[in-house]
C-alpha atoms as a PDB file:
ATOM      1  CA  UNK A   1     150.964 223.662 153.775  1.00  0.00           C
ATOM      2  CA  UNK A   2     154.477 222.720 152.119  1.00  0.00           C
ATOM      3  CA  UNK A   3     152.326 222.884 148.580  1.00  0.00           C
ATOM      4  CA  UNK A   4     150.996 226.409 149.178  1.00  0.00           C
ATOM      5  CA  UNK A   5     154.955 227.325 149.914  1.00  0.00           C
ATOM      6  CA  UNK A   6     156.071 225.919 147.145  1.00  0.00           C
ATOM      7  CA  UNK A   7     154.054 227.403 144.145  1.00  0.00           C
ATOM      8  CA  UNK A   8     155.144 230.697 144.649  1.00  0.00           C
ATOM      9  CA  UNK A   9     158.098 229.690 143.848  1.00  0.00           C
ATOM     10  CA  UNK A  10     157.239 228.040 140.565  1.00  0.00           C
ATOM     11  CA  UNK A  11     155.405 231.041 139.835  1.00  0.00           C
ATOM     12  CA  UNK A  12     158.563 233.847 140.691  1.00  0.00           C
ATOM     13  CA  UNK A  13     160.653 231.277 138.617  1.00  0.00           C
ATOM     14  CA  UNK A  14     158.348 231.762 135.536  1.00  0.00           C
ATOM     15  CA  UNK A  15     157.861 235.328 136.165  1.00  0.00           C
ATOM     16  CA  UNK A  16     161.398 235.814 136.387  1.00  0.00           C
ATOM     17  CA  UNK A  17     162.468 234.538 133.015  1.00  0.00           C
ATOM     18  CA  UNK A  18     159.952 236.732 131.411  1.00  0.00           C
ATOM     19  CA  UNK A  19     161.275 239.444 132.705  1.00  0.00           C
ATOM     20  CA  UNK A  20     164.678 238.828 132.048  1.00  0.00           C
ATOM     21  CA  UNK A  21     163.697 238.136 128.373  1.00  0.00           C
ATOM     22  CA  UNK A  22     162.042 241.133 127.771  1.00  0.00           C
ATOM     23  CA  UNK A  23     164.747 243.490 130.283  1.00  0.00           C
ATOM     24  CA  UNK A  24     165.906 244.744 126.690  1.00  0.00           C
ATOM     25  CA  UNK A  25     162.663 245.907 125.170  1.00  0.00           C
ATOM     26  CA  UNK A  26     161.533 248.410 127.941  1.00  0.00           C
ATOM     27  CA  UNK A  27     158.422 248.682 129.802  1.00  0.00           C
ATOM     28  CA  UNK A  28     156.623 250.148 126.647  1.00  0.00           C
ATOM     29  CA  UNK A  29     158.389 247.499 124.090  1.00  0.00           C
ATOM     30  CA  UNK A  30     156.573 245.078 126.170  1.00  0.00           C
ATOM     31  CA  UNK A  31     153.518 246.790 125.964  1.00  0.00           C
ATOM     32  CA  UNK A  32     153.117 247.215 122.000  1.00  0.00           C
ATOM     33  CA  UNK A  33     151.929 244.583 119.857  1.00  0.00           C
ATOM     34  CA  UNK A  34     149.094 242.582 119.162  1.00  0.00           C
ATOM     35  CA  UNK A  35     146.568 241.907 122.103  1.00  0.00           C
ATOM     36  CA  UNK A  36     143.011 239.837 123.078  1.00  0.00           C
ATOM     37  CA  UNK A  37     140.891 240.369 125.473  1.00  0.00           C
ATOM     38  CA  UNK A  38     138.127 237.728 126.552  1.00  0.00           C
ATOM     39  CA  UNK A  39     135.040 238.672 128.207  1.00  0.00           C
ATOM     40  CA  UNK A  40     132.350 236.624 129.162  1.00  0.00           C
ATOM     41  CA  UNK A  41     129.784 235.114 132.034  1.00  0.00           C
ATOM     42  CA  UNK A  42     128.976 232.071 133.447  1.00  0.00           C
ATOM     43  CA  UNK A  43     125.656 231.009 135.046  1.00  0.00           C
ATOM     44  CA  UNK A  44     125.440 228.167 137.626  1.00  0.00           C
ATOM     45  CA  UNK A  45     123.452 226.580 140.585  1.00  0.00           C
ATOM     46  CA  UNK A  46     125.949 226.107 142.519  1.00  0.00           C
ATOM     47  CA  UNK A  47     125.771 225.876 146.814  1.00  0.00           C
ATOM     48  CA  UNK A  48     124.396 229.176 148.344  1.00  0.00           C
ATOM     49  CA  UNK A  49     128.093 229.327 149.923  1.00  0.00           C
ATOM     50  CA  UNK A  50     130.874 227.480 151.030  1.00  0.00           C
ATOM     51  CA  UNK A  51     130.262 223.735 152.617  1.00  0.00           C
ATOM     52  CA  UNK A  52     125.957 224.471 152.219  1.00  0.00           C
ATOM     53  CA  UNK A  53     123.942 221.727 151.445  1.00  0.00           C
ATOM     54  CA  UNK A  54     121.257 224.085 150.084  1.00  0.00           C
ATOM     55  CA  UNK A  55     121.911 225.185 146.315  1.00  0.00           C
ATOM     56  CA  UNK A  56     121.448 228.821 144.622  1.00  0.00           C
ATOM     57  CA  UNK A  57     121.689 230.487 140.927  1.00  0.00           C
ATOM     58  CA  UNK A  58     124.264 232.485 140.414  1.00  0.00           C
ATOM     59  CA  UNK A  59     126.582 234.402 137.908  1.00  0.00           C
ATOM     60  CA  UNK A  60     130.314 235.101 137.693  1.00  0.00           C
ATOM     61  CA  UNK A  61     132.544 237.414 134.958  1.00  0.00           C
ATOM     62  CA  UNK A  62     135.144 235.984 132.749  1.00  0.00           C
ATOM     63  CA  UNK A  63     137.710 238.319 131.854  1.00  0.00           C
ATOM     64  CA  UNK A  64     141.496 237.154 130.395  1.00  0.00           C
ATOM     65  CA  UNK A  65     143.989 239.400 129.058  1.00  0.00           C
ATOM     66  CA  UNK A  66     147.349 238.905 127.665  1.00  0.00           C
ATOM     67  CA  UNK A  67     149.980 239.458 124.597  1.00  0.00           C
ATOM     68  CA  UNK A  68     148.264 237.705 121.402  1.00  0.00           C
ATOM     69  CA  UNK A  69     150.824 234.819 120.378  1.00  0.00           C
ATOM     70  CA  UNK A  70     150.147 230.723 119.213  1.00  0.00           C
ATOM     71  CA  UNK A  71     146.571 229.796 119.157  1.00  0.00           C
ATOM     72  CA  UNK A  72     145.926 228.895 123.000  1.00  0.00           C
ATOM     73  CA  UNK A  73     145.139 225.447 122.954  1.00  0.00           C
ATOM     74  CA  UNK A  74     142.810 225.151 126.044  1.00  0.00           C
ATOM     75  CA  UNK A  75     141.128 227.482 128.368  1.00  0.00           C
ATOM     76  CA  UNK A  76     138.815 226.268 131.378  1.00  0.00           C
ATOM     77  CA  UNK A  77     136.084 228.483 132.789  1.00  0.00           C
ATOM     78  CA  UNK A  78     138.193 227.838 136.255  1.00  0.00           C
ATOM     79  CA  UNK A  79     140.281 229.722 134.967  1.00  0.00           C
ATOM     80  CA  UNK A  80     140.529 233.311 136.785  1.00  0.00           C
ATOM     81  CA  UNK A  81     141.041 236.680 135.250  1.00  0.00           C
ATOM     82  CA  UNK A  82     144.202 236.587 134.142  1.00  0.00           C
ATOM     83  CA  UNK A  83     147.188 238.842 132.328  1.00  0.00           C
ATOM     84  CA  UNK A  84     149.508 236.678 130.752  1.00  0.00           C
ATOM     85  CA  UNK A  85     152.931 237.787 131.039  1.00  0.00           C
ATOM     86  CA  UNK A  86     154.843 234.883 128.812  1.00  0.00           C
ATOM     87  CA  UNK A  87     152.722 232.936 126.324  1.00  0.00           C
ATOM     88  CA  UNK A  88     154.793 230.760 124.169  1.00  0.00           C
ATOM     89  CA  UNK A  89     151.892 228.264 123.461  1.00  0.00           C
ATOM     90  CA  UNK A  90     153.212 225.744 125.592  1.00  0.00           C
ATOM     91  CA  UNK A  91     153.759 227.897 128.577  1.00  0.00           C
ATOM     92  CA  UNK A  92     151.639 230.832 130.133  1.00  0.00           C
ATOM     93  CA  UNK A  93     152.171 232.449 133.604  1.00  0.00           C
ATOM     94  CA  UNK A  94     151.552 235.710 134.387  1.00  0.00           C
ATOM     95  CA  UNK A  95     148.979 237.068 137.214  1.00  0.00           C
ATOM     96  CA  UNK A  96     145.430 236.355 138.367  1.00  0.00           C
ATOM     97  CA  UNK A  97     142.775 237.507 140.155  1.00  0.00           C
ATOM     98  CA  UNK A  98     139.159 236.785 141.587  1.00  0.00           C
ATOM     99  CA  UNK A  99     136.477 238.727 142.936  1.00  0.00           C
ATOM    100  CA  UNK A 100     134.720 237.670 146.096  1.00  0.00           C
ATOM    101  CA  UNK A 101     131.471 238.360 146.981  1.00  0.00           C
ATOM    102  CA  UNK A 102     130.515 239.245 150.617  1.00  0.00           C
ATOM    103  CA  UNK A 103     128.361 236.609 152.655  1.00  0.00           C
ATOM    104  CA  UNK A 104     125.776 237.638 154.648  1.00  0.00           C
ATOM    105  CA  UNK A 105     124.704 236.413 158.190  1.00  0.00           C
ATOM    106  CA  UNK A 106     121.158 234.630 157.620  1.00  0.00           C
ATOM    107  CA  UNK A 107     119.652 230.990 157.645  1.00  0.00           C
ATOM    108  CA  UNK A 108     122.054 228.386 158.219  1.00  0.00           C
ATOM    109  CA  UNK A 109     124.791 231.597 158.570  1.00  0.00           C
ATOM    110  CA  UNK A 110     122.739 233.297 161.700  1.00  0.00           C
ATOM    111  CA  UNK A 111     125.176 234.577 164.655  1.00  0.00           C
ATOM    112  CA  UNK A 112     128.165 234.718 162.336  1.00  0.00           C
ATOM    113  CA  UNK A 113     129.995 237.784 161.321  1.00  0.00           C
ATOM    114  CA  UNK A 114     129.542 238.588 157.819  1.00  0.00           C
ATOM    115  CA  UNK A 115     132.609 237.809 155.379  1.00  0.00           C
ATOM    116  CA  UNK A 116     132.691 241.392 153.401  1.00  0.00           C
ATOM    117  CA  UNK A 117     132.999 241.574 149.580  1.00  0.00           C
ATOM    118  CA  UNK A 118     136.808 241.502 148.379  1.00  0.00           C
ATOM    119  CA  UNK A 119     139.125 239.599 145.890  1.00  0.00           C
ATOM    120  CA  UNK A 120     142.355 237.361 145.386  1.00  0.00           C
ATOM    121  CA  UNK A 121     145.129 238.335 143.494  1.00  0.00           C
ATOM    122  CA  UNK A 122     148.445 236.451 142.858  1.00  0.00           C
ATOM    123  CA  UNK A 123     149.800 234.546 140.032  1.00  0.00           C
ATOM    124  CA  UNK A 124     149.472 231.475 137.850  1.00  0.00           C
ATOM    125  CA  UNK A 125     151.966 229.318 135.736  1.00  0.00           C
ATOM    126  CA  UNK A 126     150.571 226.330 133.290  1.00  0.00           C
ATOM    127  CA  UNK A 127     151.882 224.031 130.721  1.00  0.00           C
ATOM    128  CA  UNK A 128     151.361 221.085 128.147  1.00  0.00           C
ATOM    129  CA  UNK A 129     152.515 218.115 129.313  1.00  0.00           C
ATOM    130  CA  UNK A 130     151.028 216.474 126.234  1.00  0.00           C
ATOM    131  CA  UNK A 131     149.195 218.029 123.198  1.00  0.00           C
ATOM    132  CA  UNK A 132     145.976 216.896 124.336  1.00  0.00           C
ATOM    133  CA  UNK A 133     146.824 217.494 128.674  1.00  0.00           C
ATOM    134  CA  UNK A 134     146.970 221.169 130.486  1.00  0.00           C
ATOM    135  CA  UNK A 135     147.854 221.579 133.846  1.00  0.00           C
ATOM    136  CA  UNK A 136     147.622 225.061 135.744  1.00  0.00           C
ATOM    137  CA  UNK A 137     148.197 226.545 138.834  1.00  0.00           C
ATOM    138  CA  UNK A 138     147.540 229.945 140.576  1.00  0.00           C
ATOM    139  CA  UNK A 139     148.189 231.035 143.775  1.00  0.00           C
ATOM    140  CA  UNK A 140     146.488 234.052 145.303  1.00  0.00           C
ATOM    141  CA  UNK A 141     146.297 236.202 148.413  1.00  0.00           C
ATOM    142  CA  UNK A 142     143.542 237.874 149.505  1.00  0.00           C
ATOM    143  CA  UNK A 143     142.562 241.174 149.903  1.00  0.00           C
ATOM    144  CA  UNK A 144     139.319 242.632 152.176  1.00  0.00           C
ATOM    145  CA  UNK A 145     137.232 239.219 152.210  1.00  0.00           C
ATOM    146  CA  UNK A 146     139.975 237.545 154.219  1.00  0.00           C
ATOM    147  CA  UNK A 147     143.591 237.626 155.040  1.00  0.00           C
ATOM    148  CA  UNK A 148     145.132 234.233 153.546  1.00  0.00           C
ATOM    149  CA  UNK A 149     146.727 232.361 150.678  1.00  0.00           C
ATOM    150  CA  UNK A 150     144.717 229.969 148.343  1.00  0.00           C
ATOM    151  CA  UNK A 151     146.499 227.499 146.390  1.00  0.00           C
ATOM    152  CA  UNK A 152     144.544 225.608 143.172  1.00  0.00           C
ATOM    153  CA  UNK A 153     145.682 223.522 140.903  1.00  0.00           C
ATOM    154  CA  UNK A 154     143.635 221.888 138.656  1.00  0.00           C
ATOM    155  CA  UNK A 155     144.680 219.519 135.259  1.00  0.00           C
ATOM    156  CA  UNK A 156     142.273 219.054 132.159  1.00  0.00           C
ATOM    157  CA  UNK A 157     142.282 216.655 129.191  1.00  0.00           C
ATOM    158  CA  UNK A 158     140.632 217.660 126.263  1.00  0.00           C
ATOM    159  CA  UNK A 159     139.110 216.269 122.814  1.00  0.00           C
ATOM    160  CA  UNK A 160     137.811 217.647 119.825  1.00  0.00           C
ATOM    161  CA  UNK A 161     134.770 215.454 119.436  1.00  0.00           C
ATOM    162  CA  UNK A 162     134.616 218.026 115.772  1.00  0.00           C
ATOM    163  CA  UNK A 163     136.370 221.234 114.763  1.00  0.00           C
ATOM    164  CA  UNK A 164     134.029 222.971 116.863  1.00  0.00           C
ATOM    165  CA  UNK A 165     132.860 220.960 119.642  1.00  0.00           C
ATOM    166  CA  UNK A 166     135.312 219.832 122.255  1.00  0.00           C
ATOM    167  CA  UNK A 167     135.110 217.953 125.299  1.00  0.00           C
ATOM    168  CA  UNK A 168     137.024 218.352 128.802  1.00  0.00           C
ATOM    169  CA  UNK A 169     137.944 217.502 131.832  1.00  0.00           C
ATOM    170  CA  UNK A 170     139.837 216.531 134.816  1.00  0.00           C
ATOM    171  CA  UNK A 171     140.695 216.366 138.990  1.00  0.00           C
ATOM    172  CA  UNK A 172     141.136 219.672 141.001  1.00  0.00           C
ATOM    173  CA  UNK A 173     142.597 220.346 144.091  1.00  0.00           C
ATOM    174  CA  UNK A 174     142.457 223.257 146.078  1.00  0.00           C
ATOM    175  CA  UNK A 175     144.767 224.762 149.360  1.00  0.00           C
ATOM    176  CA  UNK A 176     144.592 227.069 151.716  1.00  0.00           C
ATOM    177  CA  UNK A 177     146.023 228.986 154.633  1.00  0.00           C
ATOM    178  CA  UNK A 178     144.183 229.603 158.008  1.00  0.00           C
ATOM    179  CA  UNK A 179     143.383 233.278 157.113  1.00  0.00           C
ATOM    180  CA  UNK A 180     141.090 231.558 154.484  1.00  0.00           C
ATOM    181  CA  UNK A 181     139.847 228.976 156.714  1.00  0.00           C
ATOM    182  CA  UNK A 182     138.852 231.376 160.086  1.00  0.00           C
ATOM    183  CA  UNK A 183     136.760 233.865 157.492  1.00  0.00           C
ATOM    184  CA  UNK A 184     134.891 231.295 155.574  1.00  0.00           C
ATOM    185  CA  UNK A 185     135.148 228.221 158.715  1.00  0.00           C
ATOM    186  CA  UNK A 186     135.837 229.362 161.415  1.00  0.00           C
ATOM    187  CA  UNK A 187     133.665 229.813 164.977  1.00  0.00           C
ATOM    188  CA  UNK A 188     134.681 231.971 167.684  1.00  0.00           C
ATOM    189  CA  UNK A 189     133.368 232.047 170.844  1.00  0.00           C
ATOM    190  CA  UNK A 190     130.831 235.095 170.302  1.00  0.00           C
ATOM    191  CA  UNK A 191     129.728 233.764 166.997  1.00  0.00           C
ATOM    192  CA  UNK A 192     129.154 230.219 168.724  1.00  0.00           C
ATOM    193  CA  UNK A 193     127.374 231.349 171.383  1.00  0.00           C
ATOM    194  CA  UNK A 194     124.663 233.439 169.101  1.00  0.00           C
ATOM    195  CA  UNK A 195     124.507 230.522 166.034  1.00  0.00           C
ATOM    196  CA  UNK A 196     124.326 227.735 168.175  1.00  0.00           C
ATOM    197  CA  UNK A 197     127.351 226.400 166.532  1.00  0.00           C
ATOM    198  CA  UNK A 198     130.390 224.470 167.814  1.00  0.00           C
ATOM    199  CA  UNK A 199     133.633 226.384 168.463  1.00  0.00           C
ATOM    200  CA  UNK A 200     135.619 226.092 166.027  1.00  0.00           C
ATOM    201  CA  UNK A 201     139.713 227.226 164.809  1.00  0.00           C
ATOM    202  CA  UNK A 202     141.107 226.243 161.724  1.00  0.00           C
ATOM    203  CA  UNK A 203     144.363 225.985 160.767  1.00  0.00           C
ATOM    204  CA  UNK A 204     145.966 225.667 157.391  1.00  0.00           C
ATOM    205  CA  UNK A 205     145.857 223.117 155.049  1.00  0.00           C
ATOM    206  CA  UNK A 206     144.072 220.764 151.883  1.00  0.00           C
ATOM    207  CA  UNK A 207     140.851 222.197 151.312  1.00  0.00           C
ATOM    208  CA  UNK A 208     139.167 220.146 148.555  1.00  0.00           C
ATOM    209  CA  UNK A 209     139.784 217.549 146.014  1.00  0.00           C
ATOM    210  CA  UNK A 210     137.376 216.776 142.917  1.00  0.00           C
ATOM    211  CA  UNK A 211     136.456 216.391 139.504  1.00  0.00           C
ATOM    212  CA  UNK A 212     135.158 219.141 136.587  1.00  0.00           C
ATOM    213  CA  UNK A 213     133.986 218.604 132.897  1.00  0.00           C
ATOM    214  CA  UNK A 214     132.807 220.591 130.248  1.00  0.00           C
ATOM    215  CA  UNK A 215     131.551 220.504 126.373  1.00  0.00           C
ATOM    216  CA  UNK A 216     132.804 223.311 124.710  1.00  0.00           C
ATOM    217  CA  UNK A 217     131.304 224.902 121.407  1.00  0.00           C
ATOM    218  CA  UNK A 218     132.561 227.474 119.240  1.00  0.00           C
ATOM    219  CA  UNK A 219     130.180 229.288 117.672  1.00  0.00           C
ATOM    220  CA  UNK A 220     132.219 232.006 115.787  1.00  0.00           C
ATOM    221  CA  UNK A 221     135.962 232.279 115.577  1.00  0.00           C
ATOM    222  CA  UNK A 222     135.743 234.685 118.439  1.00  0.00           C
ATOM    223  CA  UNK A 223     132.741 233.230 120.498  1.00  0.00           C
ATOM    224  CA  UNK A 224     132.476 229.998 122.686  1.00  0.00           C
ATOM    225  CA  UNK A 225     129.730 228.558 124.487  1.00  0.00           C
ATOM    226  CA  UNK A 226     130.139 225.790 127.255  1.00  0.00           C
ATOM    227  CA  UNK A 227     128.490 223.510 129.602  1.00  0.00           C
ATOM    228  CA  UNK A 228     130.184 223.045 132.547  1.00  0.00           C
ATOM    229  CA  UNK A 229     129.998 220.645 135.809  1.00  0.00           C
ATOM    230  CA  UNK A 230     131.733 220.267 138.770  1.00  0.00           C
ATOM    231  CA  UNK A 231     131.870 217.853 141.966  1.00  0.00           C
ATOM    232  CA  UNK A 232     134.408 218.965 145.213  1.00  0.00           C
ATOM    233  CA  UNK A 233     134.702 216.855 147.873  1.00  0.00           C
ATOM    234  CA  UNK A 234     135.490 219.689 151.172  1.00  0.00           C
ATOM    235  CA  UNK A 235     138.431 218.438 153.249  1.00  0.00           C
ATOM    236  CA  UNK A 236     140.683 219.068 155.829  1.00  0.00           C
ATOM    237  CA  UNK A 237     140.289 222.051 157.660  1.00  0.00           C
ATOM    238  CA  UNK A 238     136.758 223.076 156.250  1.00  0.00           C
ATOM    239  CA  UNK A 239     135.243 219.592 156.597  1.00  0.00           C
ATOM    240  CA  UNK A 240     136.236 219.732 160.091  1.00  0.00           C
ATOM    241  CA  UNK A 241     134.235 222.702 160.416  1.00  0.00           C
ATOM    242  CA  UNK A 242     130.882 223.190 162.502  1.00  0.00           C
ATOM    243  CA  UNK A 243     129.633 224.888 159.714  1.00  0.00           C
ATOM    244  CA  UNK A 244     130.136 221.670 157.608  1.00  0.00           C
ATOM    245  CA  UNK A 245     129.569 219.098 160.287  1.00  0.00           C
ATOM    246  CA  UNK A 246     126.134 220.761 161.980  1.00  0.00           C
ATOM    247  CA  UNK A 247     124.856 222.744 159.253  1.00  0.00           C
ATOM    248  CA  UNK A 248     126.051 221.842 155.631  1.00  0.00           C
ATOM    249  CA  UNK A 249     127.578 219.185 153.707  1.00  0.00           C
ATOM    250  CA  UNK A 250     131.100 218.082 151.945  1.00  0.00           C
ATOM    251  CA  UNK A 251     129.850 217.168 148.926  1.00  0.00           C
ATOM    252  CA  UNK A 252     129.619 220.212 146.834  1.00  0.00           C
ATOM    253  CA  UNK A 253     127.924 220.062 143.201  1.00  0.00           C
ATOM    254  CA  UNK A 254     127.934 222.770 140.651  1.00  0.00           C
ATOM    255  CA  UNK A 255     126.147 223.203 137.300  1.00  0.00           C
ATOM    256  CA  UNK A 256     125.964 225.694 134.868  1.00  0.00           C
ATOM    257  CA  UNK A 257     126.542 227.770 131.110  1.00  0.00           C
ATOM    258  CA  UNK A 258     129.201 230.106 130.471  1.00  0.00           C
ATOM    259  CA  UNK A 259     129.518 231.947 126.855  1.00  0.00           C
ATOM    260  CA  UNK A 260     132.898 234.290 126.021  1.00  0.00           C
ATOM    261  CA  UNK A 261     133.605 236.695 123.224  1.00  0.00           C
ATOM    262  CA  UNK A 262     137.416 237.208 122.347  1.00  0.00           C
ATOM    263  CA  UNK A 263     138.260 241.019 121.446  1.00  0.00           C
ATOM    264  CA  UNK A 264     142.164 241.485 119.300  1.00  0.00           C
ATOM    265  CA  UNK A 265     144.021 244.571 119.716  1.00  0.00           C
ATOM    266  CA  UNK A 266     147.187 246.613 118.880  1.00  0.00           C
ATOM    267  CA  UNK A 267     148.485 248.945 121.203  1.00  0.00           C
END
C-alpha cells in the first residue's frame, strides 16, 4: 500500500504551490475570472457490480469544473468530477469526487449486507509528459459507501486522426485500502453462513490493472461525443475474494457512449 501513501503526497505538494501562488490574491481574487463547466453522461454495459460475470446497462454524470486557462489538451471520461485548482496547460490538480451507488443484496449478492449509496472525494494531480501523453492520478476517500482510500492512476496517448476526431488510449491501474476491500469483498461470518459463500477478510492492496480506449468526436466547439471501452483485470485482494472466486469473474469488460457540453463563465 506504499503507492496509496505516497500520492497524497504528490497531491498536497501540488496543492500547496497553488496556494502559495495565489496567498496574495485573496479567497475572492481567486474566485473571479473566466470559468467552464462540463456536463455530460455516459452510457455503458458494464458488469452488474464489482468482480460479476453477468453484465448490465447503466449511466453515470460527467461534471468538471475549474478556472478557464490554455486549451486542455486531453480529457478521459475516467476522469471524475473535478475542480481544478492550478491549470497551467501542462499541469492540473485540484480535487475530485465520485458518486457511488448502493448495491443491493440479490442473485449472486444473496446473504450479504447491502453496500449503501455514498461517494469518494479527494484529490488529483496530472501532467504532459509529452505533447501527445497524459498521465493522471486521484486519490479519494470515501464517505457512507465504505470507509477506505482508493488510489487510480491511469495514462492515455492520444491522436488526432482529423481536427475533430481523435483517438485514445492507454493502461490503468487502480489501489485500494481494506475499508474498500471488506465493503465491496469482503465475507464475514454471518454473511457466509446465509450466501453460502467462503469467509473471507481482505486487506489492503493492488486492486486492478488494465487497458481503456476511446474515439473522440467533437461535434461543436463546446460539444464532444465518444466511444469508449475498457478491459480490468481484478487483482490482489478482490480476486482473492469468494465473491470473485465462487460467484463472479476477474475479467471485467465495459462498453459504452458518453456525450459532454462545455458551459464558459465569469464570476
Amino acid at each position: 500500500m506504499r503507492i496509496v501513501r505516497t500520492i497524497p503526497l504528490l497531491l498536497a505538494s501540488g496543492l500547496l504551490t497553488v496556494s502559495a501562488a495565489d496567498a496574495g490574491e485573496g479567497t475572492f481574487g481567486w474566485l473571479s475570472g473566466d470559468w467552464y463547466l462540463t456536463l455530460g453522461a455516459s452510457g455503458m454495459v458494464a458488469p452488474k457490480f464489482e468482480g460479476s460475470n453477468s453484465l448490465l446497462l447503466s449511466a453515470t454524470p460527467i461534471i468538471s469544473l475549474g478556472k478557464v486557462g490554455p486549451a486542455a489538451r486531453f480529457t478521459s471520461r475516467n476522469d471524475n468530477i473535478s475542480l481544478a485548482l492550478i491549470d497551467d496547460g501542462g499541469v492540473r490538480a485540484g480535487l475530485t469526487g465520485k458518486f457511488l451507488f448502493s448495491r443491493s443484496s440479490k442473485d449472486e449478492l444473496k446473504g450479504l449486507d447491502p453496500v449503501r449509496w455514498g461517494g469518494e472525494v479527494g484529490g488529483f494531480f496530472e501532467f504532459y509528459p509529452t505533447d501527445w501523453l497524459r498521465a493522471r492520478a486521484e486519490l479519494r476517500h470515501g464517505i457512507r459507501a465504505h470507509d477506505g482510500f482508493v488510489a487510480d492512476i491511469a495514462a492515455d496517448a492520444f491522436y488526432d486522426i482529423t481536427p475533430t476526431v481523435r483517438i485514445s488510449g492507454g493502461p490503468r491501474v487502480s489501489f485500494a485500502s481494506s475499508g474498500y476491500f471488506d465493503s465491496y469483498y469482503g465475507v464475514n461470518a454471518k454473511e457466509a453462513a446465509a450466501s453460502g459463500l467462503s469467509e473471507y477478510h481482505p486487506g489492503g492492496g493492488l486492486k486492478s490493472t488494465g487497458l481503456g480506449g476511446a474515439i473522440t468526436w467533437k461535434v461543436t466547439e463546446p460539444m464532444t461525443a465518444s466511444l469508449f471501452g475498457e478491459y480490468a483485470r481484478l487483482m490482489g485482494p478482490a480476486a482473492d475474494s469468494s465473491l470473485v472466486k465462487e460467484r463472479g469473474q476477474r475479467d471485467q469488460f465495459t462498453v459504452g457512449v458518453s456525450t459532454t457540453y462545455r458551459f464558459n463563465f465569469s464570476m
